[in-house]
PDB file of N, CA and C in Angstrom:
ATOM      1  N   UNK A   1      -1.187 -68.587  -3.089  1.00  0.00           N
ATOM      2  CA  UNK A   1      -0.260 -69.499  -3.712  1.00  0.00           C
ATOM      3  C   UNK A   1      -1.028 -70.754  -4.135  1.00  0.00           C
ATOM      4  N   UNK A   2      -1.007 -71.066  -5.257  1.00  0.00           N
ATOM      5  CA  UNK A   2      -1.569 -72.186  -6.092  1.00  0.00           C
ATOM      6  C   UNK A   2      -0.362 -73.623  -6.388  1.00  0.00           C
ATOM      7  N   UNK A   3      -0.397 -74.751  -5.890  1.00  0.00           N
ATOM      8  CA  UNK A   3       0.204 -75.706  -6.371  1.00  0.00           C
ATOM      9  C   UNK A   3      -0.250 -76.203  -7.690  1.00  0.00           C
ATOM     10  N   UNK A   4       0.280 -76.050  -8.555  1.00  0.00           N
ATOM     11  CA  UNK A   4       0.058 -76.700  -9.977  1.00  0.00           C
ATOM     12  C   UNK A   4       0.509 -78.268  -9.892  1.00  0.00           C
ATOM     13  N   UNK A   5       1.733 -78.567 -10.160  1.00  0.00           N
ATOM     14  CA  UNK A   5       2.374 -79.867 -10.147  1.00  0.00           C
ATOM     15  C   UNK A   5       3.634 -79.863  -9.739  1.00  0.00           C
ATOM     16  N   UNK A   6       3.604 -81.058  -9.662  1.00  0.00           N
ATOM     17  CA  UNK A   6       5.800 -81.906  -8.627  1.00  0.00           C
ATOM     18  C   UNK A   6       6.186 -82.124  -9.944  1.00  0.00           C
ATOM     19  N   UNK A   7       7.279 -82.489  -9.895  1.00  0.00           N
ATOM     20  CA  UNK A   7       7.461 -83.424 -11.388  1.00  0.00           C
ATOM     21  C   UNK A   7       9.380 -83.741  -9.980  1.00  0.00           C
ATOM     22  N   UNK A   8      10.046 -84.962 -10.627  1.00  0.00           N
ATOM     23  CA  UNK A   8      11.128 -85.348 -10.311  1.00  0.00           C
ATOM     24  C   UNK A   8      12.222 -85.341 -11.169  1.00  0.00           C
ATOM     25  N   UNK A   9      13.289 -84.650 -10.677  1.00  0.00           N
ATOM     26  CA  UNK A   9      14.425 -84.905 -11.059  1.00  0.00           C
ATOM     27  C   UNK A   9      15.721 -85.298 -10.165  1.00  0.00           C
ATOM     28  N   UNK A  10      16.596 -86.295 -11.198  1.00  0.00           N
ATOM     29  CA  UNK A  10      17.515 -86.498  -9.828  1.00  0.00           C
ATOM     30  C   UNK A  10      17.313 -86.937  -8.688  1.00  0.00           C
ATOM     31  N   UNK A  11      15.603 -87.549  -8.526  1.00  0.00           N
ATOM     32  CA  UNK A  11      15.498 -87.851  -6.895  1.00  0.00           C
ATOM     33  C   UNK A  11      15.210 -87.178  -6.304  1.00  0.00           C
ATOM     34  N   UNK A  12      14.545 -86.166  -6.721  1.00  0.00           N
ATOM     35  CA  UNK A  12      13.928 -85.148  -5.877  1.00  0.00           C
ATOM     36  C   UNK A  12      12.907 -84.118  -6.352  1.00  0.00           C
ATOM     37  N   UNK A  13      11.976 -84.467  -5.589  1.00  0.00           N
ATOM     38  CA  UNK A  13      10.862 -83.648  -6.091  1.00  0.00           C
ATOM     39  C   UNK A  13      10.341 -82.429  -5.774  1.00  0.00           C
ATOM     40  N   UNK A  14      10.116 -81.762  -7.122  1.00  0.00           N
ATOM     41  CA  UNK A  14      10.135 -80.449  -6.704  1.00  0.00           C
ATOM     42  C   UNK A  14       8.410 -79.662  -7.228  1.00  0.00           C
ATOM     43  N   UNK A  15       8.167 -78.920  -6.889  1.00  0.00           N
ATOM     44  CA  UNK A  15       6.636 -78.466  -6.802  1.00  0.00           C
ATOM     45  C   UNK A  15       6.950 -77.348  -7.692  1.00  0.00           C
ATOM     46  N   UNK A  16       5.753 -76.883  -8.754  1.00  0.00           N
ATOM     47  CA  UNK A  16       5.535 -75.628  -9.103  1.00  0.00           C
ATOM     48  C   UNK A  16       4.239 -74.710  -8.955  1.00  0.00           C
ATOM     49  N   UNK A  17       4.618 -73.880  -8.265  1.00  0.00           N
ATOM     50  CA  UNK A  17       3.397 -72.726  -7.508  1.00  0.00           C
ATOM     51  C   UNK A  17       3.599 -71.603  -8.660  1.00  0.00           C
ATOM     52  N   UNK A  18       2.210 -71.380  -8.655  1.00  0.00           N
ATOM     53  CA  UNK A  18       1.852 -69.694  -8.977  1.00  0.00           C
ATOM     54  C   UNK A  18       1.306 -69.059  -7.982  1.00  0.00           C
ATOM     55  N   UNK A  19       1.959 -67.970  -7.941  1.00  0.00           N
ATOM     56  CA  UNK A  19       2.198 -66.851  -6.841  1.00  0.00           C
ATOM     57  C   UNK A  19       1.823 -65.498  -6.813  1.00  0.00           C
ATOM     58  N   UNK A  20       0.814 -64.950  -6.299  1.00  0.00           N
ATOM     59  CA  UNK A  20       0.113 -63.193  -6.915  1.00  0.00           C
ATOM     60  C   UNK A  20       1.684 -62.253  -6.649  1.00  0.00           C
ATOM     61  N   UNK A  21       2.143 -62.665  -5.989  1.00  0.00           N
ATOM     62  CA  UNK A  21       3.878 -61.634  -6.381  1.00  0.00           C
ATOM     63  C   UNK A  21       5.078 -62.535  -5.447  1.00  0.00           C
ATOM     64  N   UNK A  22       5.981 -62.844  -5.768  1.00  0.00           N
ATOM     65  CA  UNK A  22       7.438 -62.881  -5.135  1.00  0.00           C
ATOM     66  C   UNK A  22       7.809 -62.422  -4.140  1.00  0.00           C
ATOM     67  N   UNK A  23       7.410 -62.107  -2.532  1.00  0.00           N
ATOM     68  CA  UNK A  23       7.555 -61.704  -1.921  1.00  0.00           C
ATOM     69  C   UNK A  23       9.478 -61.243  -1.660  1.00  0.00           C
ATOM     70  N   UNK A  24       9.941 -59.925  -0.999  1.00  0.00           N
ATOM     71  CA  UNK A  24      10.987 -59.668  -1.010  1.00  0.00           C
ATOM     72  C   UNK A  24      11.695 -59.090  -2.698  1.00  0.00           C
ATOM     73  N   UNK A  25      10.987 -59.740  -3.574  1.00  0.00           N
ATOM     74  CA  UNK A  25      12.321 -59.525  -4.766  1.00  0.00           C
ATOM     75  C   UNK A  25      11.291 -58.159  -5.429  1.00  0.00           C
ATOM     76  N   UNK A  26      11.977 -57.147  -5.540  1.00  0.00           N
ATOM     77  CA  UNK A  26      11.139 -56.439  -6.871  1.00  0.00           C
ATOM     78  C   UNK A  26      11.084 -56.598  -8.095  1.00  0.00           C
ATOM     79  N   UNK A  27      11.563 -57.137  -9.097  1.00  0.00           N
ATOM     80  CA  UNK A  27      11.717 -57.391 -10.441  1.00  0.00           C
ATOM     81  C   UNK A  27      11.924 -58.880 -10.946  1.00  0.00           C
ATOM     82  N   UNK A  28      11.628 -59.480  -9.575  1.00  0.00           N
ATOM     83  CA  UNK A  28      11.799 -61.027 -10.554  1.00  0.00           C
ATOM     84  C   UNK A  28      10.334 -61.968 -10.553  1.00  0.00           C
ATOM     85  N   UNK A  29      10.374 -62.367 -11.454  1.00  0.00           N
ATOM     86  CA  UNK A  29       9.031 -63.234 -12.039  1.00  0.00           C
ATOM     87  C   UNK A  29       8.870 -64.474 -11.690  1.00  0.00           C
ATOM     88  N   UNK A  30      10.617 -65.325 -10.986  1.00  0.00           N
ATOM     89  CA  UNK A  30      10.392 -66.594 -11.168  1.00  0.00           C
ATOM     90  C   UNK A  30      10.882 -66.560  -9.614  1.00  0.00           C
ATOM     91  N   UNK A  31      11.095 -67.275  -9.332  1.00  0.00           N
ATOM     92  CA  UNK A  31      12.104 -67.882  -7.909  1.00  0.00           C
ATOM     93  C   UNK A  31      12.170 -69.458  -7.614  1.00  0.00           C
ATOM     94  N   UNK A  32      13.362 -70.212  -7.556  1.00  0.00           N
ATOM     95  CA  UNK A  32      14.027 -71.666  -7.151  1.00  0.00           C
ATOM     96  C   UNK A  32      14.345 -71.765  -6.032  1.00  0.00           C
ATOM     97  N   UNK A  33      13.708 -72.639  -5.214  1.00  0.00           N
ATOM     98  CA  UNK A  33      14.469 -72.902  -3.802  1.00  0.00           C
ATOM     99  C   UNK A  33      14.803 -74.418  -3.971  1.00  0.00           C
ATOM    100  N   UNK A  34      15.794 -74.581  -3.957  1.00  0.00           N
ATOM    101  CA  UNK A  34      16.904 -75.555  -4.176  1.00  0.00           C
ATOM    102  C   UNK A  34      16.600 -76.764  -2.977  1.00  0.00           C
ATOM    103  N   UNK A  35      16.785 -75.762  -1.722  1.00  0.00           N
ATOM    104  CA  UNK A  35      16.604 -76.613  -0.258  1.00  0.00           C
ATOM    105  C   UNK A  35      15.095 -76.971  -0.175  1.00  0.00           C
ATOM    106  N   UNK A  36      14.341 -76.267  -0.031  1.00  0.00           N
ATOM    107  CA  UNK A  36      13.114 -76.928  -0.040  1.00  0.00           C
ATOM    108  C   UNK A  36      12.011 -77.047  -1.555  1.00  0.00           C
ATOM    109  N   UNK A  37      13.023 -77.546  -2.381  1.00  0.00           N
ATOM    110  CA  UNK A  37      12.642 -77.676  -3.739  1.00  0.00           C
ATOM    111  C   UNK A  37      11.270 -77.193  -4.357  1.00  0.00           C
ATOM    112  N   UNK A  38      11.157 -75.776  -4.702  1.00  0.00           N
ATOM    113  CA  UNK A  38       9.929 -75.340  -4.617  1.00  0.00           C
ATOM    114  C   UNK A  38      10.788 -74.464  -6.338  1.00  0.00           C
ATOM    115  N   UNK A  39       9.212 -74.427  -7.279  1.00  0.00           N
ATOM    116  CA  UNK A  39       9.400 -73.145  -7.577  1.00  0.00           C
ATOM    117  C   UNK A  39       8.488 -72.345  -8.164  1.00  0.00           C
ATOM    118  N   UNK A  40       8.606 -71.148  -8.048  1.00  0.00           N
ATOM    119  CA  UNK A  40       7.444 -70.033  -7.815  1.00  0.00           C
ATOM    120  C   UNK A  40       7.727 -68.967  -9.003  1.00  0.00           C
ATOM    121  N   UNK A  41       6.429 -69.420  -9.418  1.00  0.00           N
ATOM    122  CA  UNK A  41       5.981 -68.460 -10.603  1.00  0.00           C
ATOM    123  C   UNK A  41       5.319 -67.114 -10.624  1.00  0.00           C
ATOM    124  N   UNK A  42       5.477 -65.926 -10.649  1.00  0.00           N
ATOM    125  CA  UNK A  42       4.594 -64.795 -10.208  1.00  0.00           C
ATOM    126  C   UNK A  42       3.533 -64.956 -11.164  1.00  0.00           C
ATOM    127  N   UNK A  43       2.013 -64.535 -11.430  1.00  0.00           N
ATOM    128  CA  UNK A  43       1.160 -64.448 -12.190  1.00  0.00           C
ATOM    129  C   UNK A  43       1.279 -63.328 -12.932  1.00  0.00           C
ATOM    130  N   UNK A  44       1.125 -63.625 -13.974  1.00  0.00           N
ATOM    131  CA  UNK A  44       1.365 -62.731 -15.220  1.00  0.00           C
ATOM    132  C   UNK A  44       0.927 -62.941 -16.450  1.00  0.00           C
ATOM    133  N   UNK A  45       0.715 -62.601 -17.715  1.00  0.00           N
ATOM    134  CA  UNK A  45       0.552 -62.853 -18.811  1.00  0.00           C
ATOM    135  C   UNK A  45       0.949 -64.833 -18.946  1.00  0.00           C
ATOM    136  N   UNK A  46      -0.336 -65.242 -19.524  1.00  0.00           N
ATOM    137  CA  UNK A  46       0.608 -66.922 -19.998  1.00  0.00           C
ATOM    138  C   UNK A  46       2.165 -66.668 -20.671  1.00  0.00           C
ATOM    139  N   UNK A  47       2.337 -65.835 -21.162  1.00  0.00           N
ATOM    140  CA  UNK A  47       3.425 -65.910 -22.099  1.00  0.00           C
ATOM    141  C   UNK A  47       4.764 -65.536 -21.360  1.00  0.00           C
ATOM    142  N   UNK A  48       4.813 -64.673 -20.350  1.00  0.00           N
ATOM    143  CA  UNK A  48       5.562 -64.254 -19.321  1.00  0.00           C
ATOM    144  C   UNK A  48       5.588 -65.461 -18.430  1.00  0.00           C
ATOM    145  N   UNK A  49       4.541 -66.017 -17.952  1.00  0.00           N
ATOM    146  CA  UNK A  49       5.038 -67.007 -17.084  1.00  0.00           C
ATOM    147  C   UNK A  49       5.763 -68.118 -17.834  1.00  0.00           C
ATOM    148  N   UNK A  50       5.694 -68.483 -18.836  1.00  0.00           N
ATOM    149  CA  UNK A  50       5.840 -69.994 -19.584  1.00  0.00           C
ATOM    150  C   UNK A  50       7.138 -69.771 -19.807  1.00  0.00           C
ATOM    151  N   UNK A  51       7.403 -68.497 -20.410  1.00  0.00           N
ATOM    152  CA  UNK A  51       8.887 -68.139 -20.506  1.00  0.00           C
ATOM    153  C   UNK A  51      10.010 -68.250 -19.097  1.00  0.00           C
ATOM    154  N   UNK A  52       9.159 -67.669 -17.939  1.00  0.00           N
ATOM    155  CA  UNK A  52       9.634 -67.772 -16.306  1.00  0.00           C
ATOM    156  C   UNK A  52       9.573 -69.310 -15.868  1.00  0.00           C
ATOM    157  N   UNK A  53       8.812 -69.621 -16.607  1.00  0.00           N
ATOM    158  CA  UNK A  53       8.936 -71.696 -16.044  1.00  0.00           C
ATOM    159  C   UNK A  53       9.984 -71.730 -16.500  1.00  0.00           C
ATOM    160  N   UNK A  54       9.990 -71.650 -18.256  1.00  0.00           N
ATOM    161  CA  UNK A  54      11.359 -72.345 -18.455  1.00  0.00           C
ATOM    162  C   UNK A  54      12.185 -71.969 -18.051  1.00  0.00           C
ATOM    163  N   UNK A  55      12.891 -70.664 -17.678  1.00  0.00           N
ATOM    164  CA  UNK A  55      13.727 -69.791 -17.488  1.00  0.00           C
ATOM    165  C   UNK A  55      14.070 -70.591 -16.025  1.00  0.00           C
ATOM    166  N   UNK A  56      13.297 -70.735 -14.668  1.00  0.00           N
ATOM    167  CA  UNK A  56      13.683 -71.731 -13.500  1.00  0.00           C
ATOM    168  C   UNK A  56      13.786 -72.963 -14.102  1.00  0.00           C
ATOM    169  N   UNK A  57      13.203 -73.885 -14.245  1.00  0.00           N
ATOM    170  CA  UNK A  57      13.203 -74.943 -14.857  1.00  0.00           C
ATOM    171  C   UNK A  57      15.149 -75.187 -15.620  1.00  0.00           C
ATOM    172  N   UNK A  58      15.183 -74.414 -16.589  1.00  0.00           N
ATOM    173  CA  UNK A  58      16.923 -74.499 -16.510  1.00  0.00           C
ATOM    174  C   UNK A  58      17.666 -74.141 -15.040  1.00  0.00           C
ATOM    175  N   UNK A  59      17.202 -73.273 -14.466  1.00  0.00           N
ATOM    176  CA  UNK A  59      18.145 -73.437 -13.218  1.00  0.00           C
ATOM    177  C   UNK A  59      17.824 -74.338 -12.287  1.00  0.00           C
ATOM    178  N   UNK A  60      17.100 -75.062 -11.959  1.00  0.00           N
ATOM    179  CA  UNK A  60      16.715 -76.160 -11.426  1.00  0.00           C
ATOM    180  C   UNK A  60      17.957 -77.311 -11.882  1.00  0.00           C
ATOM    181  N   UNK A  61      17.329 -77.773 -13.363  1.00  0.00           N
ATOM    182  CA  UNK A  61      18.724 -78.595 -14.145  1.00  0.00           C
ATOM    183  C   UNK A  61      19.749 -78.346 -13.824  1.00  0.00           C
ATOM    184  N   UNK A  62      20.348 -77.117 -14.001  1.00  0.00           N
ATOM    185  CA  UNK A  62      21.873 -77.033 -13.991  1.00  0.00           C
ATOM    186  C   UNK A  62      21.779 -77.500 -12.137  1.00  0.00           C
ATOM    187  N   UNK A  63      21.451 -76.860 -11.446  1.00  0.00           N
ATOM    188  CA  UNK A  63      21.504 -76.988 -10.104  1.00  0.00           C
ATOM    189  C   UNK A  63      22.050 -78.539  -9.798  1.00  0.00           C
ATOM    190  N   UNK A  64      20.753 -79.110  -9.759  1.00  0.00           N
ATOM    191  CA  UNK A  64      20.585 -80.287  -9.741  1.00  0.00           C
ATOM    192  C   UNK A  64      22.124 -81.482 -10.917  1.00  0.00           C
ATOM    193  N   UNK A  65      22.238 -81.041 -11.682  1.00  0.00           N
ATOM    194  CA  UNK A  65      23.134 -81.784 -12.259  1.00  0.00           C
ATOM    195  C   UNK A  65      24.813 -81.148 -12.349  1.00  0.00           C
ATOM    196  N   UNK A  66      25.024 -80.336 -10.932  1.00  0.00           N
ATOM    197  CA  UNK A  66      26.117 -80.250 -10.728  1.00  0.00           C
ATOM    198  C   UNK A  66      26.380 -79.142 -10.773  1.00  0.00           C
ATOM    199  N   UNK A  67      25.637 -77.813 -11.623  1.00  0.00           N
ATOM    200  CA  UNK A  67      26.211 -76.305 -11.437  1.00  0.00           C
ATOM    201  C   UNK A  67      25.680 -75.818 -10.589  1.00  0.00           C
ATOM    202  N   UNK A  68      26.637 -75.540  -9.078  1.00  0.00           N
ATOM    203  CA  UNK A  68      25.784 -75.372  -8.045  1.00  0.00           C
ATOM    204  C   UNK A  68      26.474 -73.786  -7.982  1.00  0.00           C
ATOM    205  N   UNK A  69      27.315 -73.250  -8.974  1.00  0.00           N
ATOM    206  CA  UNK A  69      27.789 -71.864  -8.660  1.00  0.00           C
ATOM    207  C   UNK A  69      26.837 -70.701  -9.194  1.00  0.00           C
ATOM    208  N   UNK A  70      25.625 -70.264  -9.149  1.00  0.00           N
ATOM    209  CA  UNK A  70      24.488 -69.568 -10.264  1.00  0.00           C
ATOM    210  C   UNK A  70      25.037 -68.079  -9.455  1.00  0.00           C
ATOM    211  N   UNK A  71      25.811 -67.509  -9.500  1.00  0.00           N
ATOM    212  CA  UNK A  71      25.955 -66.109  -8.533  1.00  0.00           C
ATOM    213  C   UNK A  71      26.400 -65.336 -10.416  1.00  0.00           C
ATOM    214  N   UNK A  72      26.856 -66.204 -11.298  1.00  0.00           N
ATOM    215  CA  UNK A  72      27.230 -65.315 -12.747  1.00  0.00           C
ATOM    216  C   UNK A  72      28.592 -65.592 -12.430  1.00  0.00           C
ATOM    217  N   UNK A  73      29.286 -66.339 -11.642  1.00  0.00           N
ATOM    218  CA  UNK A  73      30.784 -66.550 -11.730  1.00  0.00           C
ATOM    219  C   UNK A  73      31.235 -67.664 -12.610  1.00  0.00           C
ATOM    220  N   UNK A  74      30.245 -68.934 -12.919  1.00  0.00           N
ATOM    221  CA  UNK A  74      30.854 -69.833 -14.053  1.00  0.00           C
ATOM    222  C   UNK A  74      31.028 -69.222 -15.186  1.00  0.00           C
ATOM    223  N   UNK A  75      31.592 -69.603 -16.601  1.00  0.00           N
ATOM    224  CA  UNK A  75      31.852 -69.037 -17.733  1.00  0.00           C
ATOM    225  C   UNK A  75      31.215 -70.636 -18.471  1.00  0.00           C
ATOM    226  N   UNK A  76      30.840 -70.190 -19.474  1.00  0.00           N
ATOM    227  CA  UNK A  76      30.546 -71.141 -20.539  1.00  0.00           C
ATOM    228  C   UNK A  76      30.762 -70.839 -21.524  1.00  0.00           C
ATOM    229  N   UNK A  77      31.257 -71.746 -22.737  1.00  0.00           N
ATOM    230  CA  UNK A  77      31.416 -71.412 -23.548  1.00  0.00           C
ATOM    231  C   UNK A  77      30.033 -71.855 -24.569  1.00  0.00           C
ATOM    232  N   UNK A  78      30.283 -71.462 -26.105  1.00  0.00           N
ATOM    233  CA  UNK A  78      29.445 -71.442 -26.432  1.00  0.00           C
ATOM    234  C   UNK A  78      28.933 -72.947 -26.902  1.00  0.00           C
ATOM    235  N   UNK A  79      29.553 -73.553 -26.924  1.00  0.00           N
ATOM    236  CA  UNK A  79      29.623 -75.164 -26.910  1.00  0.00           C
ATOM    237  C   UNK A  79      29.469 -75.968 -25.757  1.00  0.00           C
ATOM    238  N   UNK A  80      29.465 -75.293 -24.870  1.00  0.00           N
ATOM    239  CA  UNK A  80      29.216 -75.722 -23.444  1.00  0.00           C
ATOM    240  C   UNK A  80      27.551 -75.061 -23.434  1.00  0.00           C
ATOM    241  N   UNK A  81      26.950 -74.133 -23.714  1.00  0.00           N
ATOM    242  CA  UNK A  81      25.940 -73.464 -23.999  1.00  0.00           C
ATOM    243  C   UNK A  81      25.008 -74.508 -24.868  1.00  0.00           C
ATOM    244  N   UNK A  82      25.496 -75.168 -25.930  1.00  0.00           N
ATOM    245  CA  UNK A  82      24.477 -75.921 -26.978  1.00  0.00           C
ATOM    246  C   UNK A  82      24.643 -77.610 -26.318  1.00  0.00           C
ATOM    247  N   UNK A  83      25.638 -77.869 -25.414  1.00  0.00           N
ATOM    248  CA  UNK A  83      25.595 -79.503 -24.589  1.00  0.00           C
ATOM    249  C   UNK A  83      24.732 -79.222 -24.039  1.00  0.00           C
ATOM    250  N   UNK A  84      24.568 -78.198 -23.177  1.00  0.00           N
ATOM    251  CA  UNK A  84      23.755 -77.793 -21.937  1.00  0.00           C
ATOM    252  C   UNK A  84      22.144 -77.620 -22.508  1.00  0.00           C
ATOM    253  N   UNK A  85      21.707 -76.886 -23.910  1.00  0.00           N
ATOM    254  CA  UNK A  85      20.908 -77.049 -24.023  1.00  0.00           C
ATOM    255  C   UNK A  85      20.153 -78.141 -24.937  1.00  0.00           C
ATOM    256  N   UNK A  86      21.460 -78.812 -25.333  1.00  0.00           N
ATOM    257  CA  UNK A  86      20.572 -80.308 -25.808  1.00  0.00           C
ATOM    258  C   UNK A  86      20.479 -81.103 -24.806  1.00  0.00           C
ATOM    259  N   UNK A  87      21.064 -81.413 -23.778  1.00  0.00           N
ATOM    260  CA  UNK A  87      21.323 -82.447 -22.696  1.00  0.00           C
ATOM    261  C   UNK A  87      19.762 -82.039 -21.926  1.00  0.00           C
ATOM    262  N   UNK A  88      19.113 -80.538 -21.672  1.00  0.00           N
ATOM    263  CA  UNK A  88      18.176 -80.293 -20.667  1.00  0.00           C
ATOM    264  C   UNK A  88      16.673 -79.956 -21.257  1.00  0.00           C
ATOM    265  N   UNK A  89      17.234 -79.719 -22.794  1.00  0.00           N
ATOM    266  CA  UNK A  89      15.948 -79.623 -23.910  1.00  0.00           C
ATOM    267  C   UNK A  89      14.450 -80.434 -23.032  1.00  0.00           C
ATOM    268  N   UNK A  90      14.376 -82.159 -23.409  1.00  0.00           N
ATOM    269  CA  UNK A  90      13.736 -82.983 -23.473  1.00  0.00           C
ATOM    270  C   UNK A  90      13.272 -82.716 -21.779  1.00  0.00           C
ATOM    271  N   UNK A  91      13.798 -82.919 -20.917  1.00  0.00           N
ATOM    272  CA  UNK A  91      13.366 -82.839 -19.159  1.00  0.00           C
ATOM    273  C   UNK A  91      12.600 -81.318 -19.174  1.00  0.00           C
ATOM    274  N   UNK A  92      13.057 -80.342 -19.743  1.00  0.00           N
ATOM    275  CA  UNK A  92      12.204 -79.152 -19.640  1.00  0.00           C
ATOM    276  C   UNK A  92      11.009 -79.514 -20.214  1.00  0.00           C
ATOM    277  N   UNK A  93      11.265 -79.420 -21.653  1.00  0.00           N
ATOM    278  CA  UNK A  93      10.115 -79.424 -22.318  1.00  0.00           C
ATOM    279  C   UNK A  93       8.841 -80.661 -21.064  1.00  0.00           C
ATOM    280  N   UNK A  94       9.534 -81.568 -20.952  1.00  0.00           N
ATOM    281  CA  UNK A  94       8.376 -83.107 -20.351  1.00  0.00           C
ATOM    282  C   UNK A  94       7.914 -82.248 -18.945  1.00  0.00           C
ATOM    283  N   UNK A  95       8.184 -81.153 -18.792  1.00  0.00           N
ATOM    284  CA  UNK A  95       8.066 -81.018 -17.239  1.00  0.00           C
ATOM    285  C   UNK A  95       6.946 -79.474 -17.596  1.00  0.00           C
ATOM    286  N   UNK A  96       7.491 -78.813 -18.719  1.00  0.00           N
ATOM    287  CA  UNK A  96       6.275 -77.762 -18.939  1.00  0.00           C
ATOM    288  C   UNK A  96       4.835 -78.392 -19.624  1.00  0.00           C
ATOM    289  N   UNK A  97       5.121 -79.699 -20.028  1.00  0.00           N
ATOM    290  CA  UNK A  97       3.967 -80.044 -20.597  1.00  0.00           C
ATOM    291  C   UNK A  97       3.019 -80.595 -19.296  1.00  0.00           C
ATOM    292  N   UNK A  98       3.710 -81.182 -18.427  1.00  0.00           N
ATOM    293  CA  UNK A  98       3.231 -81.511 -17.212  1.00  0.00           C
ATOM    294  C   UNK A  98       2.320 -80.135 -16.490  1.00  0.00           C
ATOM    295  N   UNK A  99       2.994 -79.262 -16.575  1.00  0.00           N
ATOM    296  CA  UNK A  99       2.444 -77.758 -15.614  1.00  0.00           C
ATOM    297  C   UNK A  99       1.268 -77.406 -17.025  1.00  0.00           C
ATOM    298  N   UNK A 100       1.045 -77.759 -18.364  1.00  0.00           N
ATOM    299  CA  UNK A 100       0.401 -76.989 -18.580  1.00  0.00           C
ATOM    300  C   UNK A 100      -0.996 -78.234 -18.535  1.00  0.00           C
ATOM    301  N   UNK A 101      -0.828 -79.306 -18.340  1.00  0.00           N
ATOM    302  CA  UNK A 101      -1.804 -80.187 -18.434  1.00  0.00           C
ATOM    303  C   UNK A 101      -2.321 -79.875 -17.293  1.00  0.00           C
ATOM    304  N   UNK A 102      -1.756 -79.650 -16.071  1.00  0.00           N
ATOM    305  CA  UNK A 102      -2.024 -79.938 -15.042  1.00  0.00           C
ATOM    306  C   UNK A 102      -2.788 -78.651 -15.017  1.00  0.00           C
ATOM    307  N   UNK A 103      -2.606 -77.283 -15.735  1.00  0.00           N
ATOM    308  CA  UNK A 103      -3.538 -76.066 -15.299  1.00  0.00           C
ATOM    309  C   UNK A 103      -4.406 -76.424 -16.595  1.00  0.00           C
ATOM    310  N   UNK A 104      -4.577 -77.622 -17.489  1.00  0.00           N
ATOM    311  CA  UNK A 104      -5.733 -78.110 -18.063  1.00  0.00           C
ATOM    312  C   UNK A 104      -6.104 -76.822 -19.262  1.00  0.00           C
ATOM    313  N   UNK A 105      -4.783 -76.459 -19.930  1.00  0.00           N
ATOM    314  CA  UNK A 105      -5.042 -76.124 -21.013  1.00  0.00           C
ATOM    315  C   UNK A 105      -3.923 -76.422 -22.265  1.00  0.00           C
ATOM    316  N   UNK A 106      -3.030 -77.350 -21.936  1.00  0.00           N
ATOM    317  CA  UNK A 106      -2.329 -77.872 -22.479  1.00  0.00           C
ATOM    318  C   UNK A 106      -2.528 -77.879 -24.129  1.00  0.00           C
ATOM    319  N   UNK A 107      -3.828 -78.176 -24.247  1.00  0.00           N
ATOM    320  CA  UNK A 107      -4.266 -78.542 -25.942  1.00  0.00           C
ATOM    321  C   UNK A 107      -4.560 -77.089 -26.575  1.00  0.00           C
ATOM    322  N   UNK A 108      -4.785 -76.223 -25.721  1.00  0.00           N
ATOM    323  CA  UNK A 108      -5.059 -75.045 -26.553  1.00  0.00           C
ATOM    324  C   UNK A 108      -3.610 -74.118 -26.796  1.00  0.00           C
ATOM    325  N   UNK A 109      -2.783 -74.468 -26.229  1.00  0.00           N
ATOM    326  CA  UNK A 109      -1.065 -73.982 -26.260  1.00  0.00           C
ATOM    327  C   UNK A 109      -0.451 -74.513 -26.741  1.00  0.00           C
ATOM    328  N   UNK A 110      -0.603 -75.930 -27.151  1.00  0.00           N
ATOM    329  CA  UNK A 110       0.746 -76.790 -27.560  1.00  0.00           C
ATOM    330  C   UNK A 110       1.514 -76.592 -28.518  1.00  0.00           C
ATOM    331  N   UNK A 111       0.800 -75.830 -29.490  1.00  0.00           N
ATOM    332  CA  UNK A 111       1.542 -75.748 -31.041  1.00  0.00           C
ATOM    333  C   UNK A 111       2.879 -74.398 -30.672  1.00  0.00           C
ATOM    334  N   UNK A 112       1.961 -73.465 -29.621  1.00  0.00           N
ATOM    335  CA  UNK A 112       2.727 -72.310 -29.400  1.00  0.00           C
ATOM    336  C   UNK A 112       3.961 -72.544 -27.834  1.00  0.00           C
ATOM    337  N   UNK A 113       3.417 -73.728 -27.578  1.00  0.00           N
ATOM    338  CA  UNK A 113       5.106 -73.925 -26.233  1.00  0.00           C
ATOM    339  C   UNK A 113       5.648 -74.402 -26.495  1.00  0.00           C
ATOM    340  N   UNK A 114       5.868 -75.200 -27.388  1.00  0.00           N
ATOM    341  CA  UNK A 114       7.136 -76.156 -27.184  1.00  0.00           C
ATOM    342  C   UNK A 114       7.754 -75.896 -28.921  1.00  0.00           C
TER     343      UNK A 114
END
C-alpha cells in the first residue's frame, strides 16, 4: 500500500492509497472508508485508476455533503444529477490534480484528465 496524498474536505482529511488488490471485494477497483477516511485505489492501467479516483472521489462528496444513503436507494433526478455534478466538478477535479502531482506526472497527463 502506497500513500500518494490527503487532500481536505469538509474538515476532514482524507488519504489516497494505491493498493496491489482490494482485499475481500472481487470486482471492485476503488474502495471509501468514510470512518477512517481513507481511499484505496487498486493498481491498474493509469486510465482505470484515474477513472476509479474519480469514481470514489464523487462518493466521498456526496458522503461528506449529506448523501449518506449510497446502498442505490436515493433517486435522483436528472437535474439533481447536473447540480450534483456542477456543485462537485471543481473539488474533484483540484483533488485529482493533487494525486497526480503528487505521483509527479501531472504534466505529462494534464491535457488527457481533466
Amino acid at each position: 500500500m502506497e500513500e500518494i496524498c490527503s487532500f481536505t474536505i469538509n474538515n476532514k482529511v482524507y488519504t489516497i492509497y494505491d493498493v496491489d488488490k482490494i482485499s475481500g471485494l472481487k470486482s471492485y477497483v476503488g474502495r471509501s472508508d468514510y470512518l477512517y477516511t481513507d481511499i484505496y485505489i487498486e493498481k491498474g492501467t493509469f486510465e482505470q485508476m484515474l477513472i476509479t479516483l474519480k469514481h470514489e472521489l464523487m462518493h466521498v462528496w456526496l458522503y461528506e455533503n449529506g448523501h449518506k444513503n449510497q446502498k442505490g436507494d436515493e433517486i435522483f433526478s436528472y437535474e439533481d444529477l447536473c447540480e450534483l455534478t456542477a456543485l462537485s466538478n471543481d473539488s474533484i477535479n483540484r483533488i485529482v490534480k493533487l494525486y497526480l502531482f503528487s505521483k509527479k506526472i501531472y504534466w505529462f497527463f494534464s491535457d488527457f484528465c481533466l
